[in-house]
Protein backbone atom coordinates (compact mmCIF):
# COMPACT_ATOMS: atom_id res chain seq x y z
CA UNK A 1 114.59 97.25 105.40
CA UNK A 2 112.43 99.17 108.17
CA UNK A 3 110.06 97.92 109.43
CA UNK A 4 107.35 99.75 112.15
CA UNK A 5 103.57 100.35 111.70
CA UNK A 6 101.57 103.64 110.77
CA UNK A 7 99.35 105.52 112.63
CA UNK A 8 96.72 107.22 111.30
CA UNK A 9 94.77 109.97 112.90
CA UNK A 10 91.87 107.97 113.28
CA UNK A 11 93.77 105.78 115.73
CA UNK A 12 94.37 108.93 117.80
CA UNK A 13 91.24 110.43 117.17
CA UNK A 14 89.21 107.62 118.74
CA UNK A 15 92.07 107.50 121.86
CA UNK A 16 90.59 110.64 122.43
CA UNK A 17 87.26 110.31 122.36
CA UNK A 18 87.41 107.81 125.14
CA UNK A 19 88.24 104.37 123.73
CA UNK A 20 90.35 102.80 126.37
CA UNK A 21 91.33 99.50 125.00
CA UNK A 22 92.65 101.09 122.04
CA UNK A 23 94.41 103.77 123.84
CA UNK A 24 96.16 100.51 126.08
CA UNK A 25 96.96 98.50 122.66
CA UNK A 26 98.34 101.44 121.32
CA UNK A 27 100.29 102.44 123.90
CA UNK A 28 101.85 98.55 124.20
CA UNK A 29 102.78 98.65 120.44
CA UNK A 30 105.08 102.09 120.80
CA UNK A 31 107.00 100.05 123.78
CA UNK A 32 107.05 97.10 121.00
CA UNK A 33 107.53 98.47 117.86
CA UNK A 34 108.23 101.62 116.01
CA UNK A 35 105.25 103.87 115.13
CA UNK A 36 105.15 106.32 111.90
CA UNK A 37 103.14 109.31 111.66
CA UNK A 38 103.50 112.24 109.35
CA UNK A 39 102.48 116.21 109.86
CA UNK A 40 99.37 114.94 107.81
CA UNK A 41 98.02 112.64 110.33
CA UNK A 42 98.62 115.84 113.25
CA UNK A 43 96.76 117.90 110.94
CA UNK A 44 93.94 115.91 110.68
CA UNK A 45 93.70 114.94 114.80
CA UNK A 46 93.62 118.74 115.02
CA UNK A 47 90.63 119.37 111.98
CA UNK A 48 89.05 116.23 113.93
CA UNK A 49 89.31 118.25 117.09
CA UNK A 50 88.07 121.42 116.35
């Protein structure tokens, strides 16, 4: 059985746009756990970008 969490590109997407306490949860969940994301979830942190 695996077992990790998902990321979706909102998680990265508000990261970015400054929020700091997510960016410091997220970042102590990859050193705790394995994180999924798929070419979807880069697609739509780029479209979210631009």
């Amino acid at each position: 059985m695996m077992s990790g969490v998902f990321v979706d590109s909102n998680v990265f997407l508000k990261i970015l746009e400054g929020d700091h306490n997510l960016k410091y949860y997220f970042i102590n969940l990859c050193e705790s756990d394995v994180v999924y994301r798929n070419p979807a979830v880069y697609s739509e942190v780029v479209y979210g970008l631009v």
